[in-house]
Protein backbone atom coordinates (compact mmCIF):
# COMPACT_ATOMS: atom_id res chain seq x y z
CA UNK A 1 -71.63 4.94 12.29
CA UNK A 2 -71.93 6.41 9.01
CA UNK A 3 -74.45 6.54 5.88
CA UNK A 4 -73.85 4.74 2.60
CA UNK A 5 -72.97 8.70 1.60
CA UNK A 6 -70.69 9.20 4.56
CA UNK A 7 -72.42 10.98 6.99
CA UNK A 8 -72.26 10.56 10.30
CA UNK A 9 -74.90 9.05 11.64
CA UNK A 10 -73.67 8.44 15.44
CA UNK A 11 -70.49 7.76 17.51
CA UNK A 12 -69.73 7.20 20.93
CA UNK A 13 -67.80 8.93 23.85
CA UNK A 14 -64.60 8.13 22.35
CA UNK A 15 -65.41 8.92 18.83
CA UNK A 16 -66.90 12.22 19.25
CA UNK A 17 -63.28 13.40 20.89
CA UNK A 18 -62.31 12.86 17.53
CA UNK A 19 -64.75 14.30 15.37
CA UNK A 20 -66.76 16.47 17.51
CA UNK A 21 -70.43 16.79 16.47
CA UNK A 22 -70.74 18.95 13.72
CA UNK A 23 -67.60 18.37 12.40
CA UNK A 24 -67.00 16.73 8.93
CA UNK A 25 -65.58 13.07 8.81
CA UNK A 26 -62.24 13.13 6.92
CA UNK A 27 -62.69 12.57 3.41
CA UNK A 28 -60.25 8.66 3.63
CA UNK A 29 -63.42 7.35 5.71
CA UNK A 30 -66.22 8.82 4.30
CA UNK A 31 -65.45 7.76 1.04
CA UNK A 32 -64.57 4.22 2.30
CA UNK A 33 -66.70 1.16 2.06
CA UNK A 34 -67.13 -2.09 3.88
CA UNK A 35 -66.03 -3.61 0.69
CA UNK A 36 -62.38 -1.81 1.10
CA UNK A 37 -62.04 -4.08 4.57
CA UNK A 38 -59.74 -2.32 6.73
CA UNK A 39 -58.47 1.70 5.61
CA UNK A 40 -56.24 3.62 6.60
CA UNK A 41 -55.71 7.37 7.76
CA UNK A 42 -54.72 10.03 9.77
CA UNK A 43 -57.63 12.40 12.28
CA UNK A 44 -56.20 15.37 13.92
CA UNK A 45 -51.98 14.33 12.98
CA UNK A 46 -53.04 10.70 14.44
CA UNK A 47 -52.90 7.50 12.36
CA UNK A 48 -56.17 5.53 12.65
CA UNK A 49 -56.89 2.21 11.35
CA UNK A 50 -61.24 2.03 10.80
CA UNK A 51 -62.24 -1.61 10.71
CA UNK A 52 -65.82 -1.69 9.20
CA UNK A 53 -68.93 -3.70 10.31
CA UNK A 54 -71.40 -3.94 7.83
CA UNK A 55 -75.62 -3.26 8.83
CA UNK A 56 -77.48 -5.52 6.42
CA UNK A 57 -80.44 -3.93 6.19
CA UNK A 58 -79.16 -0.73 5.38
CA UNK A 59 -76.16 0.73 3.54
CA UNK A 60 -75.31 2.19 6.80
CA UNK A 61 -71.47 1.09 8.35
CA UNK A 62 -70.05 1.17 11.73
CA UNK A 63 -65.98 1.81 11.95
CA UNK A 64 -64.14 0.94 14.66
CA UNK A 65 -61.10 3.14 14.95
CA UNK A 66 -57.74 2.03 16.16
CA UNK A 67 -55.14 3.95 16.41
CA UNK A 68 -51.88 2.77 15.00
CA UNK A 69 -49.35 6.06 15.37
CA UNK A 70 -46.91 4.33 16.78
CA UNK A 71 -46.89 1.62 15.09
CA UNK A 72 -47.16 3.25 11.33
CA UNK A 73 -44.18 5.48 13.11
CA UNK A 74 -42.13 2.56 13.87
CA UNK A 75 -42.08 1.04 10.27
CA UNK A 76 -41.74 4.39 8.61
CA UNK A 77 -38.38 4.27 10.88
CA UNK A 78 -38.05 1.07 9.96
CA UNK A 79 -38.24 1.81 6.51
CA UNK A 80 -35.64 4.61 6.82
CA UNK A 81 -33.42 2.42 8.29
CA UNK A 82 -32.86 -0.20 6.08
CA UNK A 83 -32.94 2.32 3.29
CA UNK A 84 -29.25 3.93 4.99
CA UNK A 85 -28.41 0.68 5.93
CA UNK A 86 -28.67 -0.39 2.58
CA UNK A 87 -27.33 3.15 1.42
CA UNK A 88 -24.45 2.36 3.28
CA UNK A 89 -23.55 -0.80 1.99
CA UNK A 90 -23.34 0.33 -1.29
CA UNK A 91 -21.32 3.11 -0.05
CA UNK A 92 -18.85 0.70 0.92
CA UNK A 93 -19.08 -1.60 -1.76
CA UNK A 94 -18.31 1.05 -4.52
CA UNK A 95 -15.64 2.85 -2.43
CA UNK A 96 -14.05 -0.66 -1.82
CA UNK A 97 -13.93 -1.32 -5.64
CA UNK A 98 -11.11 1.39 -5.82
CA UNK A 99 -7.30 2.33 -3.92
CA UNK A 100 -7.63 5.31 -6.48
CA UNK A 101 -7.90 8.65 -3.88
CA UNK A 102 -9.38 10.91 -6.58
CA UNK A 103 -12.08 7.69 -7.28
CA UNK A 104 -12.79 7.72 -3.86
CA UNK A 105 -14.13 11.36 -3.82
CA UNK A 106 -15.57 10.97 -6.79
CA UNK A 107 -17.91 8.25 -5.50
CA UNK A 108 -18.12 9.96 -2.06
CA UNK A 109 -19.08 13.48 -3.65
CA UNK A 110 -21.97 11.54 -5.78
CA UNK A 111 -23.48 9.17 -3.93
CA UNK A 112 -23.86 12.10 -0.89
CA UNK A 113 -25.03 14.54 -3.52
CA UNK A 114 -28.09 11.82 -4.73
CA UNK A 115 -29.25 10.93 -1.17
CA UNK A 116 -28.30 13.20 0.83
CA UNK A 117 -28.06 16.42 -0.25
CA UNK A 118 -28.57 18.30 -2.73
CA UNK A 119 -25.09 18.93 -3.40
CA UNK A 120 -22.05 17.60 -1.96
CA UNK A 121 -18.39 18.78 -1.75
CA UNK A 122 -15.77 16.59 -0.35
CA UNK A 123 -12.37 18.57 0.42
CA UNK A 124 -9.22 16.51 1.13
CA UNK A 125 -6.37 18.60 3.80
CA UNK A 126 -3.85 20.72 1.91
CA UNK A 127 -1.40 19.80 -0.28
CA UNK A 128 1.24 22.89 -1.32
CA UNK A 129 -1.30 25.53 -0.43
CA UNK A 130 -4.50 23.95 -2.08
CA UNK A 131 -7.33 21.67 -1.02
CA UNK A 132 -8.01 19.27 -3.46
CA UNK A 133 -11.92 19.06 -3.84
CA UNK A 134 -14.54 17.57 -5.49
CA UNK A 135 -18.10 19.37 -6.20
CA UNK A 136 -21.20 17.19 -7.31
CA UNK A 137 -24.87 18.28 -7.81
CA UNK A 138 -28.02 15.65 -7.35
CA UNK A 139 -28.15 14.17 -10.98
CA UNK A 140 -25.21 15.62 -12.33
CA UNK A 141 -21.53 14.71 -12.94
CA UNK A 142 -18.31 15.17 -9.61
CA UNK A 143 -16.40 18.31 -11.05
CA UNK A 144 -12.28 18.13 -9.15
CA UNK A 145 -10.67 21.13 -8.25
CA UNK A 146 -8.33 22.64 -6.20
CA UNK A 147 -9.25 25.58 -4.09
CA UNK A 148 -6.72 27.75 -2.82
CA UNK A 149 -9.48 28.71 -0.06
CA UNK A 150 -9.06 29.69 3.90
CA UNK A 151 -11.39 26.50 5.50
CA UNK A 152 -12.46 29.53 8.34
CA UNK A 153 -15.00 30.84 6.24
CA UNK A 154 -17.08 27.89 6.66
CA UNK A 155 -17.58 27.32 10.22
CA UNK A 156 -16.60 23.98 11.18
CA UNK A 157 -14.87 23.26 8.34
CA UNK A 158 -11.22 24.06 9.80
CA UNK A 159 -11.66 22.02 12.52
CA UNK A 160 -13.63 19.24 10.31
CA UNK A 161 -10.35 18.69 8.73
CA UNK A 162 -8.36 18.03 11.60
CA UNK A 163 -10.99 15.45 12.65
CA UNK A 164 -12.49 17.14 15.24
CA UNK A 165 -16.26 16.50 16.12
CA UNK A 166 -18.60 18.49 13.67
CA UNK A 167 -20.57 21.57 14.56
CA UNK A 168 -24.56 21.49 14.50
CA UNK A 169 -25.74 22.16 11.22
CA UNK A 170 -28.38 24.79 13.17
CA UNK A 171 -25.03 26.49 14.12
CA UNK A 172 -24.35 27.05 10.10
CA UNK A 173 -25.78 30.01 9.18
CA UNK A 174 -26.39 29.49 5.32
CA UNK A 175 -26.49 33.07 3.99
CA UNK A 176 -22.48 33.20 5.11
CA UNK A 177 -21.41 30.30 2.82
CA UNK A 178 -18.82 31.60 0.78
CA UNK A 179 -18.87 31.38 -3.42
CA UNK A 180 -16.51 29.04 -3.74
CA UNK A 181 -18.22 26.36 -1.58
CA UNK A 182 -21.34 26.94 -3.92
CA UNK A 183 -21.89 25.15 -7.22
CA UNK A 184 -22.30 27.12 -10.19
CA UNK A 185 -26.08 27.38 -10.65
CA UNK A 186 -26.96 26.06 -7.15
CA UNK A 187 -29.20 28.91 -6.49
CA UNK A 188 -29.71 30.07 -2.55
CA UNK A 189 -28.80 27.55 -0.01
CA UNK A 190 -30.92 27.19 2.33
CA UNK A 191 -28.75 24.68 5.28
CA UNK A 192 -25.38 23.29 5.61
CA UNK A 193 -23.99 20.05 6.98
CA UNK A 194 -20.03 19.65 7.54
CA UNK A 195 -18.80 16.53 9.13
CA UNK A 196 -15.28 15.39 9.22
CA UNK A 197 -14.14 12.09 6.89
CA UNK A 198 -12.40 10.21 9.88
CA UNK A 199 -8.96 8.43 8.41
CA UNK A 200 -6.73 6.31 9.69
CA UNK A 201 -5.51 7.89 12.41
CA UNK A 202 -5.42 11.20 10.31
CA UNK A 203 -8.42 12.70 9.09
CA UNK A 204 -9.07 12.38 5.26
CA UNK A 205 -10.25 15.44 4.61
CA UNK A 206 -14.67 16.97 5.25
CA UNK A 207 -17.76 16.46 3.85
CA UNK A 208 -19.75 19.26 3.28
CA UNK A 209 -24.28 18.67 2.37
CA UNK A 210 -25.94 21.57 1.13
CA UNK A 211 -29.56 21.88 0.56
CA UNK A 212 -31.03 24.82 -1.18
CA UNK A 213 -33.84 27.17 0.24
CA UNK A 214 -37.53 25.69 0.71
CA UNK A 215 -36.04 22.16 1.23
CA UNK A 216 -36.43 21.16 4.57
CA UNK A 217 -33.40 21.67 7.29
CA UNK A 218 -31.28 18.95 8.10
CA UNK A 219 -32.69 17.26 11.29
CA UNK A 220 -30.53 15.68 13.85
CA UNK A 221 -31.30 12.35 12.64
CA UNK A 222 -30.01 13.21 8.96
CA UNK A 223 -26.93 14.38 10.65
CA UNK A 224 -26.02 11.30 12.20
CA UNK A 225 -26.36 9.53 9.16
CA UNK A 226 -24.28 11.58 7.55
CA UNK A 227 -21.69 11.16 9.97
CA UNK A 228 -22.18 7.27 9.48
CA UNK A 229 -21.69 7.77 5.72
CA UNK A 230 -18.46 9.69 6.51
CA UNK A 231 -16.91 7.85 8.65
CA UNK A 232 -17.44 4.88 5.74
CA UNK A 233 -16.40 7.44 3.11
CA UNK A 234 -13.44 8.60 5.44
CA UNK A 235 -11.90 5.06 5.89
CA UNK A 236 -11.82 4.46 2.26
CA UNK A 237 -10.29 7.74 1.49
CA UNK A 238 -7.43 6.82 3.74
CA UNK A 239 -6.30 3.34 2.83
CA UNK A 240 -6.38 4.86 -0.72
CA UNK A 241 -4.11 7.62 0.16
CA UNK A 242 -1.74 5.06 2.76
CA UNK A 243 -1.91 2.64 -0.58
CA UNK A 244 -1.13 5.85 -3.05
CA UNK A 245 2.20 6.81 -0.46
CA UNK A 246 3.22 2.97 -0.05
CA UNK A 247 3.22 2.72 -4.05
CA UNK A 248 5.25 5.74 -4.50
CA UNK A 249 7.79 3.98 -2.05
CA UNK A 250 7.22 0.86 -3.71
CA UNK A 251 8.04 2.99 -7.00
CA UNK A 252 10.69 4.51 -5.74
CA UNK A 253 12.82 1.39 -4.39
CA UNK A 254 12.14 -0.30 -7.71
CA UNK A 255 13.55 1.85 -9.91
CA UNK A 256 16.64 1.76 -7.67
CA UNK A 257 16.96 -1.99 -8.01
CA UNK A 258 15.86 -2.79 -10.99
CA UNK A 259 18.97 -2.89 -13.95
CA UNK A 260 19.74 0.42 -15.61
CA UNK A 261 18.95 1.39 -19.04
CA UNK A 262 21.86 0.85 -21.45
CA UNK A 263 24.17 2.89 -23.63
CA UNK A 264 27.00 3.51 -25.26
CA UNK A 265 29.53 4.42 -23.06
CA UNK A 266 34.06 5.36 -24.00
CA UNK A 267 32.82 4.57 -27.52
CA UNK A 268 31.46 1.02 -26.57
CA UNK A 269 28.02 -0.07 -27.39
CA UNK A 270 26.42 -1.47 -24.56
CA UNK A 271 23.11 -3.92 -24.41
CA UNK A 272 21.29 -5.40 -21.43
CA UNK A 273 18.14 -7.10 -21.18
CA UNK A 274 16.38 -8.77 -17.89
CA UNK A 275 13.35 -10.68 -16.86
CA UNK A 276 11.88 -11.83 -13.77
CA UNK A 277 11.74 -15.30 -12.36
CA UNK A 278 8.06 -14.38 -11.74
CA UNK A 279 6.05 -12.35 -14.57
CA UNK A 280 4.18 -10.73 -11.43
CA UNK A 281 7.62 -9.36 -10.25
CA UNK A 282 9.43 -6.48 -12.00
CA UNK A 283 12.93 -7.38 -9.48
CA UNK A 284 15.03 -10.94 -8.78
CA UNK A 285 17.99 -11.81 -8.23
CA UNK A 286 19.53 -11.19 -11.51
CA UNK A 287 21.84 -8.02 -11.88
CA UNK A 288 24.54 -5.55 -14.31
CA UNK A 289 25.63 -2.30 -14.13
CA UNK A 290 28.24 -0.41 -16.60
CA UNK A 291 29.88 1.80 -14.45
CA UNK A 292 32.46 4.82 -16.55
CA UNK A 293 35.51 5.96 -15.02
CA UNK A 294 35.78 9.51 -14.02
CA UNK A 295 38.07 9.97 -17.40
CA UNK A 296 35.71 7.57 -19.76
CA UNK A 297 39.05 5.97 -20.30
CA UNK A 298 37.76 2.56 -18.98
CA UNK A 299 34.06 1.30 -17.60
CA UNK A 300 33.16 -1.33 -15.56
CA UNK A 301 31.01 -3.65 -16.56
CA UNK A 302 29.21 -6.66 -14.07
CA UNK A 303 26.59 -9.06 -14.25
CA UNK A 304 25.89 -11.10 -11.04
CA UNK A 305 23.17 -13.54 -9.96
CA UNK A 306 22.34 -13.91 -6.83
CA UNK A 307 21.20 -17.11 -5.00
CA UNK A 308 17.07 -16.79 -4.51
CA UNK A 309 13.93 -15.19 -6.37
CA UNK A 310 11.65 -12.10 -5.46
CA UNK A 311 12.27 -9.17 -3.55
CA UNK A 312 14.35 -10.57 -0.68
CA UNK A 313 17.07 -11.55 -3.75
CA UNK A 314 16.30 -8.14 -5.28
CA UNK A 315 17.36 -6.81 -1.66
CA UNK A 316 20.59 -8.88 -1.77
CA UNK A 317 21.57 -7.25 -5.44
CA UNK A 318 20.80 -3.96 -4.14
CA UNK A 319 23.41 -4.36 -1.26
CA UNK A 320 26.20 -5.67 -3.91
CA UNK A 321 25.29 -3.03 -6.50
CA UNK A 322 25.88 -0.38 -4.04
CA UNK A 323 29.47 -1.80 -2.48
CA UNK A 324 30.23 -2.05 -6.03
CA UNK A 325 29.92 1.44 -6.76
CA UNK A 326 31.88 2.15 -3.95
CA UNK A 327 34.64 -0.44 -4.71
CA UNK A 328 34.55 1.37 -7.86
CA UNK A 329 38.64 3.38 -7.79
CA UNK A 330 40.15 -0.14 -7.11
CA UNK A 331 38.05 -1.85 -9.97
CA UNK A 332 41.99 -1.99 -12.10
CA UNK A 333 42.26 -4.78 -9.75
CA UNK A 334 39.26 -7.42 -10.37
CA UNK A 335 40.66 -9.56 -7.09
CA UNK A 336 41.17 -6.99 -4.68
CA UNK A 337 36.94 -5.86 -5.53
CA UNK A 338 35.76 -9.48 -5.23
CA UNK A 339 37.66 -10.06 -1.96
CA UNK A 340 36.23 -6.34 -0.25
CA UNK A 341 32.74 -7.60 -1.32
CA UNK A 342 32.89 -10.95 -0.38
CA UNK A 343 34.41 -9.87 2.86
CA UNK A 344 30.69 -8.01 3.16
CA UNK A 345 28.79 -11.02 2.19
CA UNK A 346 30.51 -13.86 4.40
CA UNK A 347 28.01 -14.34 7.47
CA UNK A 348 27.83 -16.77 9.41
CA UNK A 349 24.46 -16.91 9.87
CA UNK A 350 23.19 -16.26 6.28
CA UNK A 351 24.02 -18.79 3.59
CA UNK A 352 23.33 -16.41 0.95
CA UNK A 353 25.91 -16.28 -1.92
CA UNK A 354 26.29 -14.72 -5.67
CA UNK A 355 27.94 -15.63 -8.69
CA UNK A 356 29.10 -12.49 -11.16
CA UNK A 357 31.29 -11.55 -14.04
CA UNK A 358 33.35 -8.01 -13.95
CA UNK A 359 34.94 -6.93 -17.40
CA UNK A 360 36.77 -4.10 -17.57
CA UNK A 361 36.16 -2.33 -21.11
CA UNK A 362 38.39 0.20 -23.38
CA UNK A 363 38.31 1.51 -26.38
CA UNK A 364 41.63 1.05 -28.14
CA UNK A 365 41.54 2.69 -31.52
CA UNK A 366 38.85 0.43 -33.75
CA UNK A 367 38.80 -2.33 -31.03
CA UNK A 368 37.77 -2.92 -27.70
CA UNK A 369 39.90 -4.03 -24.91
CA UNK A 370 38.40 -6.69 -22.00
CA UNK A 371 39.56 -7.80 -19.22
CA UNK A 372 36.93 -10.61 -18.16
CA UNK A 373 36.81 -12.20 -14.28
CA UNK A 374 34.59 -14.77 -13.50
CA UNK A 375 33.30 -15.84 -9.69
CA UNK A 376 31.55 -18.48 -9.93
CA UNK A 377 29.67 -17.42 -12.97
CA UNK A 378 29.07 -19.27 -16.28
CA UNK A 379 32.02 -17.92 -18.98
CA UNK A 380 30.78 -15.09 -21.21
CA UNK A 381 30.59 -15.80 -25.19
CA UNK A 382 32.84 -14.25 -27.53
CA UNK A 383 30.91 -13.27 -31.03
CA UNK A 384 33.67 -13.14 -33.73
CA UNK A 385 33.01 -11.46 -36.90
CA UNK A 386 32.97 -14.59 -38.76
CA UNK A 387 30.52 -16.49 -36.97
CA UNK A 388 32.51 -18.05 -34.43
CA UNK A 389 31.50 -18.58 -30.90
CA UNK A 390 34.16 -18.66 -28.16
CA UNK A 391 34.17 -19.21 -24.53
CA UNK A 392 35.86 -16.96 -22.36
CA UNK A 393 38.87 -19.03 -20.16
CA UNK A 394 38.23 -17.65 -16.71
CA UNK A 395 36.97 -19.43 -13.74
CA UNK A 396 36.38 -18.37 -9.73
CA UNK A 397 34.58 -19.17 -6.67
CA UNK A 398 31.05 -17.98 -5.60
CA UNK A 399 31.08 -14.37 -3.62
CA UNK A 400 30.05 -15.01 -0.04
CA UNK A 401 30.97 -18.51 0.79
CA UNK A 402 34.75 -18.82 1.57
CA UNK A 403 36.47 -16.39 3.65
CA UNK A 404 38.79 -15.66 0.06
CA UNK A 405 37.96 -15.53 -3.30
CA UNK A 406 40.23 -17.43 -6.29
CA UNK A 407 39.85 -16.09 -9.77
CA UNK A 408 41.64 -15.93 -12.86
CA UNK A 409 41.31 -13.11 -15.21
CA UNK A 410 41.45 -13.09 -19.25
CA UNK A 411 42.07 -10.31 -21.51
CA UNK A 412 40.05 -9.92 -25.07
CA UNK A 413 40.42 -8.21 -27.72
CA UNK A 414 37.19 -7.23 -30.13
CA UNK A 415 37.60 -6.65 -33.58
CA UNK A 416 34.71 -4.10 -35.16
CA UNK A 417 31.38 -5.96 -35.02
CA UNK A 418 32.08 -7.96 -32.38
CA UNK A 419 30.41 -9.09 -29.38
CA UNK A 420 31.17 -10.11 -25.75
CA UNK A 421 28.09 -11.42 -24.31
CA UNK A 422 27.67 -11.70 -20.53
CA UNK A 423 24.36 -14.09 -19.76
CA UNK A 424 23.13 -16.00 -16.57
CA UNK A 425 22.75 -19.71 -16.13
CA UNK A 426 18.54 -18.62 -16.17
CA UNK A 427 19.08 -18.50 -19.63
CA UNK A 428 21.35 -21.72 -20.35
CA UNK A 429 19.26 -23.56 -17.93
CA UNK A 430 15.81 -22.26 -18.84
CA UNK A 431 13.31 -25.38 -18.74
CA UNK A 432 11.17 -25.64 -22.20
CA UNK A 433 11.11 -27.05 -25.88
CA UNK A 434 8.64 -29.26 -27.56
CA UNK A 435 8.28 -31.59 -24.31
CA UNK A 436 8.84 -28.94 -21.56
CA UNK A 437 11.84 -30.48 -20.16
CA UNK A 438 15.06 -29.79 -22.57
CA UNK A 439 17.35 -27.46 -21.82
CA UNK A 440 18.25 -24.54 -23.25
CA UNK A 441 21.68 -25.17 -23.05
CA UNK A 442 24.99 -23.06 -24.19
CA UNK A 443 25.19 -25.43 -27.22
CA UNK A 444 22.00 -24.01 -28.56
CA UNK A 445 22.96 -20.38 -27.02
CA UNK A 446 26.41 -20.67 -29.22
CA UNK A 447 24.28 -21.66 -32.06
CA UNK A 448 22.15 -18.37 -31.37
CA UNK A 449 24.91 -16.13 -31.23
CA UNK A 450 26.88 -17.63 -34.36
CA UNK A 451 23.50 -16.11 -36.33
CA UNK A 452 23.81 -12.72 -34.24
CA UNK A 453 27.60 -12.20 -35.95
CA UNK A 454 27.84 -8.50 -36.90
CA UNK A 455 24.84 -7.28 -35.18
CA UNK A 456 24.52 -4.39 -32.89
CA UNK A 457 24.88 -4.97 -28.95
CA UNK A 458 21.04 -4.35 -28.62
CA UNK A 459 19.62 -7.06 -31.23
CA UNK A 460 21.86 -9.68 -29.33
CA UNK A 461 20.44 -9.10 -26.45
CA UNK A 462 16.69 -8.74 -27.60
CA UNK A 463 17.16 -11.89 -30.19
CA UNK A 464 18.91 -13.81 -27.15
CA UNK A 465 16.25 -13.08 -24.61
CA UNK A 466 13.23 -13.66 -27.30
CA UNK A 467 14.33 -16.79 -28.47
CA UNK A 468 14.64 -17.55 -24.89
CA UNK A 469 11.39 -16.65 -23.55
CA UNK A 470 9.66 -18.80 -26.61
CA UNK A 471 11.82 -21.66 -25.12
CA UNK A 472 10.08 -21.77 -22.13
CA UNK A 473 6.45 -20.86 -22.92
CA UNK A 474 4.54 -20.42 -19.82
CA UNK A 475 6.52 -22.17 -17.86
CA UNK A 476 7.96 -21.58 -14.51
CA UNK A 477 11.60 -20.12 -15.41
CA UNK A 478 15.03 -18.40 -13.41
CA UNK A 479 15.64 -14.91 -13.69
CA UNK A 480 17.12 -14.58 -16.99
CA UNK A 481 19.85 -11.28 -17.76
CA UNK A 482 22.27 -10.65 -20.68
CA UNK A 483 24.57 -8.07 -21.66
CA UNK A 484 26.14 -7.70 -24.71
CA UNK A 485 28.89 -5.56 -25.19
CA UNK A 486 30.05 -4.29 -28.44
CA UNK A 487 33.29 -2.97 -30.28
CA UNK A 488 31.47 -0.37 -32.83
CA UNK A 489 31.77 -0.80 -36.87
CA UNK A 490 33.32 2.47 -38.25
CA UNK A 491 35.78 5.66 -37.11
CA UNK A 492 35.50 7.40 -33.87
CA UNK A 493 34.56 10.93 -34.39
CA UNK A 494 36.58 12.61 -30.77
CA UNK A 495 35.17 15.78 -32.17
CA UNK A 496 31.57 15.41 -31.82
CA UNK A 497 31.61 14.03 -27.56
CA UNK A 498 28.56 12.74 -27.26
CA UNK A 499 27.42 9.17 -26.30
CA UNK A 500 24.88 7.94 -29.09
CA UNK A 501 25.61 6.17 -32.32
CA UNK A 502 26.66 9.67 -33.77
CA UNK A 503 30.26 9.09 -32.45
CA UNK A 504 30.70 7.30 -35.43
CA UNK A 505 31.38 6.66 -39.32
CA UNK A 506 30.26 3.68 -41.71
């Protein structure tokens, strides 16, 4: 019972363990009131909850102490643990957002620098000698590096990167942390945490929490949390590296099947231009290639289609592009190629076919020479100098159907200035026009190329393929290839040898 000044005035058996006569009643209750209802307050490292009872004819109050410890410790847990919980889902919310590896560190390095630590580094394995690393103070920005660093010096670090299990931070002594591992300014570190980032199967790299002297050590439970942020941290850092290798793959096959870059080539200008069934997709089944003799006497030049959309037609081009190249010291004989790849094509168990166009092209003085086979594929146009538009006479059967192929061949002649231009039915056939259902058509292509008379191989082809994409709007479309090629205005300069436009005079 105390005073209205907060004496003590008596207590029982109980009471007097706590505060022993003679003792001094801790300040929380002898300042509280019976107006305050219950307080709160800790006697002797305890927690106590005083529940007060009033005398009315004095200002004289008797508490009634409780103790709540365990209970005050069980929400303070409580407390902690939905903070990491909800520490962790934002971990995996902002490491989620990215597939970006150096991202992914960024974040990691951060977010374990701000709650935490007070300073993170997060050190991915080796790559040509150097660990690629990221260093982040509480409050300030992730700084990348690459340290060219032995992992030893740290202890646990080596093995953290291998994935094994990590070594007791009270194992770490903290004076033996190397320079390198310290951020500029830090100041004295006073305990270390390394954990491994677990990965996919491979670990992703460590996770190393410093804190600087006069914070408190890292207890055991801080260490399992950060192990719980790592392993978060570590699985991110993976799928971001697995995603990184399968692009450069990805990368790498593309630029193998999509269409080359064109040029002039035995003092012929030549123009190609592609699209995509879907604008999603960089590949289809569209396809050319100029391929030059070993002499750059003659060049081969094809443009196929092949039946299908997406990568699994892409595939299919890639297989014909590459026997092509091989058929390539019999391609004199336009026949003999069509029948050695359609022998590679006819399967009984795959209906896939292709349609294509070979033309065999030389220079012969100011003119170009063509010879011009078609299997199965829509006639190229012939841009005269004058305007005119003429079809090319030479007809054939698909590639990969029947066991032979049938095909008649038909030699051209270009005058300077003009144009032989190889196309796909995606661009005769292309759905569009004022109602969304007209045809392109190779009326209205002729009608193009009559306006294209005199123009260089790589207009054609960009005016062709614009006016062509405007057609169809946003509509669903075929994949959609030309190739013009070119007999050059002007003199052939032998003397120069190179391959641009140089080669020749007005």
């Amino acid at each position: 019972m105390l005073d209205g000044n907060g004496a003590l005035l008596a207590a029982n058996e109980v009471a007097t363990l706590l505060v022993p006569p003679g003792d001094t009643v801790p300040d929380w209750l002898a300042t509280a009131s019976a107006a305050d209802g219950r307080v709160h307050g800790d006697i002797g490292g305890r927690g106590f909850e005083a529940h007060p009872v009033p005398h009315g004819d004095d200002d004289s109050v008797t508490w009634w102490l409780v103790e709540d410890t365990d209970t005050r410790l069980a929400i303070e847990a409580l407390r902690v643990e939905r903070e990491r919980t909800a520490l962790l889902s934002e971990v995996s919310s902002a490491l989620l957002a990215s597939l970006n590896l150096d991202r992914c560190m960024d974040v990691t390095a951060r977010l374990a620098a701000e709650h935490l630590a007070d300073a993170a580094v997060v050190i991915a394995p080796a790559a040509r000698h150097r660990y690629p690393a990221v260093l982040c103070v509480r409050d300030g920005d992730p700084v990348r590096t690459r340290l060219r660093v032995h992992p030893e010096d740290v202890p646990g670090l080596a093995e953290a990167l291998q994935g094994f299990p990590p070594v007791p931070s009270r194992w770490i002594d903290p004076a033996s942390t190397p320079d390198w591992l310290r951020p500029d300014g830090f100041g004295e570190i006073g305990s270390v945490v390394v954990t491994p980032l677990p990965g996919l199967g491979v670990a992703a790299g460590a996770l190393v929490l410093l804190r600087r002297a006069g914070q408190p050590a890292f207890d055991e439970g801080e260490e399992v949390f950060a192990r719980l942020f790592a392993a978060r941290a570590g699985a991110a850092m993976s799928a971001a590296r697995m995603f990184a290798q399968q692009n450069s793959i990805t990368e790498t096959l593309m630029r193998e099947l999509l269409p080359p870059t064109l040029h002039q080539v035995g003092g012929v200008e030549f123009a190609g231009r592609y699209r995509a069934a879907q604008d999603t997709e960089r590949i289809g089944g569209d396809f050319y290639d100029v391929h030059p003799t070993a002499d750059d006497d003659e060049s081969l030049a094809v443009l196929g289609d092949v039946c299908g959309k997406g990568l699994e037609a892409a595939v299919l081009t890639g297989k014909i592009r590459n026997t092509l190249h091989a058929l390539l010291p019999m391609s004199g004989d336009h026949l003999r190629v069509l029948n050695r790849l359609n022998d590679t094509l006819v399967n009984p168990h795959s209906t896939r076919f292709a349609t294509m166009v070979l033309a065999s092209v030389r220079r012969e003085g100011a003119g170009v020479r063509l010879r011009l086979t078609c299997a199965g594929h829509p006639p190229p146009f012939i841009v005269r100098a004058d305007g005119q538009v003429e079809e090319v006479a030479s007809r054939g059967n698909l590639v990969g159907v029947m066991p032979r192929i049938e095909a008649t061949s038909t030699t051209v002649t270009l005058a300077p200035g003009e144009t032989c231009l190889l196309f796909t039915d995606g661009i005769t056939e292309a759905h569009g026009g004022p109602l969304g259902g007209e045809l392109f058509g190779e009326d209205r292509l002729r009608r193009v190329l009559a306006d294209c008379a005199g123009m260089p191989a790589d207009a054609i082809v960009e005016h062709v393929q614009m006016l062509a994409a405007q057609w169809i709007g946003d509509r669903p479309h075929d994949d959609m290839a030309v190739v013009a090629i070119t007999a050059p205005r002007g003199s052939h300069l032998t003397a120069v040898g190179g391959h641009g436009p140089g080669r020749y005079t007005a």
